[in-house]
Protein backbone atom coordinates (compact mmCIF):
# COMPACT_ATOMS: atom_id res chain seq x y z
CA UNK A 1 -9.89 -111.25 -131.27
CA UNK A 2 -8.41 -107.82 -130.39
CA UNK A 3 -7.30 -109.33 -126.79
CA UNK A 4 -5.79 -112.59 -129.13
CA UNK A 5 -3.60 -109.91 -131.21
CA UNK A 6 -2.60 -107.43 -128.23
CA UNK A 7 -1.20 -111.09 -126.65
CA UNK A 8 0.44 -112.27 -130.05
CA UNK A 9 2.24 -108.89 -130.85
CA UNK A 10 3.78 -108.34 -126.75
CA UNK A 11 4.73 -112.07 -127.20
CA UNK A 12 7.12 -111.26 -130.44
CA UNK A 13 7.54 -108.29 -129.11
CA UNK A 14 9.25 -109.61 -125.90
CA UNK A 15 11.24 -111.99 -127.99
CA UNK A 16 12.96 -109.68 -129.66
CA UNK A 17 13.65 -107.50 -126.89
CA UNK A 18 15.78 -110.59 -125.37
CA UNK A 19 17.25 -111.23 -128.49
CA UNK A 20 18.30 -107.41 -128.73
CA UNK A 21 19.40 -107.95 -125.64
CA UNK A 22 21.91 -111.32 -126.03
CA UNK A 23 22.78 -109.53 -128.99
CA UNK A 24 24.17 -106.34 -127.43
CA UNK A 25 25.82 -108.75 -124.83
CA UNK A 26 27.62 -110.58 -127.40
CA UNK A 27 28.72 -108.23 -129.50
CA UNK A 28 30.27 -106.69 -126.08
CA UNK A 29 31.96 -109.91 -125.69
CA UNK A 30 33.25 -110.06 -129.19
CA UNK A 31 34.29 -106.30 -128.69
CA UNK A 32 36.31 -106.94 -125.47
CA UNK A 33 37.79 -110.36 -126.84
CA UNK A 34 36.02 -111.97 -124.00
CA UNK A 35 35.63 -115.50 -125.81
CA UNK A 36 34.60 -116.78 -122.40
CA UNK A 37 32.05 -114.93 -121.92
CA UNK A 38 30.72 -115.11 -126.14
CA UNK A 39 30.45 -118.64 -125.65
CA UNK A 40 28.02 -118.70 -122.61
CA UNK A 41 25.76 -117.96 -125.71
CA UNK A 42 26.29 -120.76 -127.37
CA UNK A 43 24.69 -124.08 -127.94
CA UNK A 44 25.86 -127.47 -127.21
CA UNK A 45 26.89 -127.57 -130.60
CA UNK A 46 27.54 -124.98 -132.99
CA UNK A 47 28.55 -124.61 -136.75
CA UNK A 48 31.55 -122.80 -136.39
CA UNK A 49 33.69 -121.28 -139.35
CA UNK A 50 36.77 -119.59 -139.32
CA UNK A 51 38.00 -118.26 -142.07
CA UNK A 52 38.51 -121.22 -144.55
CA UNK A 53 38.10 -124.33 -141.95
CA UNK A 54 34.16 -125.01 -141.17
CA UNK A 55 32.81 -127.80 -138.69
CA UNK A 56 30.38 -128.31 -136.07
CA UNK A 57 31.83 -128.45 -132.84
CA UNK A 58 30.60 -128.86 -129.13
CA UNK A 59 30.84 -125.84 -127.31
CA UNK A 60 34.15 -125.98 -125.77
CA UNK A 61 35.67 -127.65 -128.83
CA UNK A 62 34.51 -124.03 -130.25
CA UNK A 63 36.09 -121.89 -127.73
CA UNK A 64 39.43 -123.70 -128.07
CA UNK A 65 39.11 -122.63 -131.53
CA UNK A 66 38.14 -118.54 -130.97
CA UNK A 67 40.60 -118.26 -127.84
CA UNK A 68 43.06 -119.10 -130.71
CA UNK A 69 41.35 -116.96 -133.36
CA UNK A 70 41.11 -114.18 -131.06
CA UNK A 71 44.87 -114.26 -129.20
CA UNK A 72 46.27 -113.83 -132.85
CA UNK A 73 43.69 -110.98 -133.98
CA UNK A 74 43.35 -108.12 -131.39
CA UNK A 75 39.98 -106.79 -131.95
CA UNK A 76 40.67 -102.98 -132.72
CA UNK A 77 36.57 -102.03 -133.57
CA UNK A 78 33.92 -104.55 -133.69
CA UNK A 79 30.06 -102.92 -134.59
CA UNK A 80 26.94 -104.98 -135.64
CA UNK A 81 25.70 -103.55 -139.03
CA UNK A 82 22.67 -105.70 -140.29
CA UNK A 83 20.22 -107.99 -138.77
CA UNK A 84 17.04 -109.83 -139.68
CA UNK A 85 14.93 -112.35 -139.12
CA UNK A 86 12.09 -113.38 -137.91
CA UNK A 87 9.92 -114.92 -134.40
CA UNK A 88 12.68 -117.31 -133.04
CA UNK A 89 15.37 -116.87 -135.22
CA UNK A 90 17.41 -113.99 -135.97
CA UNK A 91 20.99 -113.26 -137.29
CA UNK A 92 23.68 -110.28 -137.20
CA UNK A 93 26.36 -109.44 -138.96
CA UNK A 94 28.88 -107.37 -137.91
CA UNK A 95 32.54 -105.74 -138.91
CA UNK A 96 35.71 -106.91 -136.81
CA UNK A 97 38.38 -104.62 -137.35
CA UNK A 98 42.52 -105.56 -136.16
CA UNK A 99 45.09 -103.04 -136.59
CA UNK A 100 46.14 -105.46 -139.59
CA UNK A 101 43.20 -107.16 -140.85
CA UNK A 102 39.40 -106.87 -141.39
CA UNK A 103 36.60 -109.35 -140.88
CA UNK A 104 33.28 -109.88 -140.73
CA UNK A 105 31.51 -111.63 -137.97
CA UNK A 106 28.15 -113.62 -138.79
CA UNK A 107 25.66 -115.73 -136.09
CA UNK A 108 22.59 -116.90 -135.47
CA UNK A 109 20.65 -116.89 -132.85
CA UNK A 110 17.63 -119.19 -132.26
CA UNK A 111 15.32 -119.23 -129.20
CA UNK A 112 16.31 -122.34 -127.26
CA UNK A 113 14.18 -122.87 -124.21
CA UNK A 114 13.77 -119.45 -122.69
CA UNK A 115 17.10 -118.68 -123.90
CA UNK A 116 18.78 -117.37 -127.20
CA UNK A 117 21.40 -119.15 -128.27
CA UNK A 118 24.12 -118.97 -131.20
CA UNK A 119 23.92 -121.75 -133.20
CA UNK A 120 26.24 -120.85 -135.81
CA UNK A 121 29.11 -118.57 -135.80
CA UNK A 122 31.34 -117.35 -138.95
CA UNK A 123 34.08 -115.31 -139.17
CA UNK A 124 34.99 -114.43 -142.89
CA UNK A 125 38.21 -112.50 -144.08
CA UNK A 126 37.28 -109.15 -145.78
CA UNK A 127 39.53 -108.47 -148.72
CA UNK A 128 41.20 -105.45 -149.40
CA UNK A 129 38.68 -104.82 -152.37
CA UNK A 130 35.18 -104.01 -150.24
């Protein structure tokens, strides 16, 4: 039983190491601007919102769509500040700052495969308020 649980905690254990991991890559990505390079972590299709216009788009549909997003808002700061979840599926959320505007960047990640893969990204205005 003991050798049952030392196998069951390095197995959720690892998972969340490579989650950590795609995680700190991404939010590099989203730091840099590098949409490229965010959506090598995404799935074939993704739930995508930006701002006010939500859809689920293939991949490269969904890059079109954050080149765009991100050529008209320079990211100043971007950090992660929360996360959660749970065995195969976690989420961030993190604060995009421009030198105009603030936002706040949500996804998803689920283990796909031996990979972890964003399966939906938002990107919601802050107001001026919070």
């Amino acid at each position: 039983m003991q050798k049952l649980l030392t196998y069951l905690f390095l197995f959720l254990f690892t998972g969340s190491l490579c989650a950590n991991e795609a995680s700190k890559k991404i939010a590099a990505a989203i730091k840099s601007g590098d949409v490229k390079e965010l959506c090598t972590y995404f799935n074939s299709t993704i739930e995508l919102t930006v701002m006010d216009k939500e859809d689920f788009y293939s991949k490269s549909q969904a890059e079109i769509i954050l080149k765009k997003f991100f050529d008209e808002h320079k990211v100043k700061t971007f950090e992660l500040a929360h996360k959660g979840g749970n065995g195969k599926t976690q989420y961030f959320i993190g604060n995009f700052n421009t030198d105009k505007k603030k936002f706040r960047i949500y996804f998803l990640l689920k283990k796909t495969g031996d990979k972890d893969l964003i399966h939906v990204f938002r990107i919601d205005n802050v107001s001026q308020s919070e």
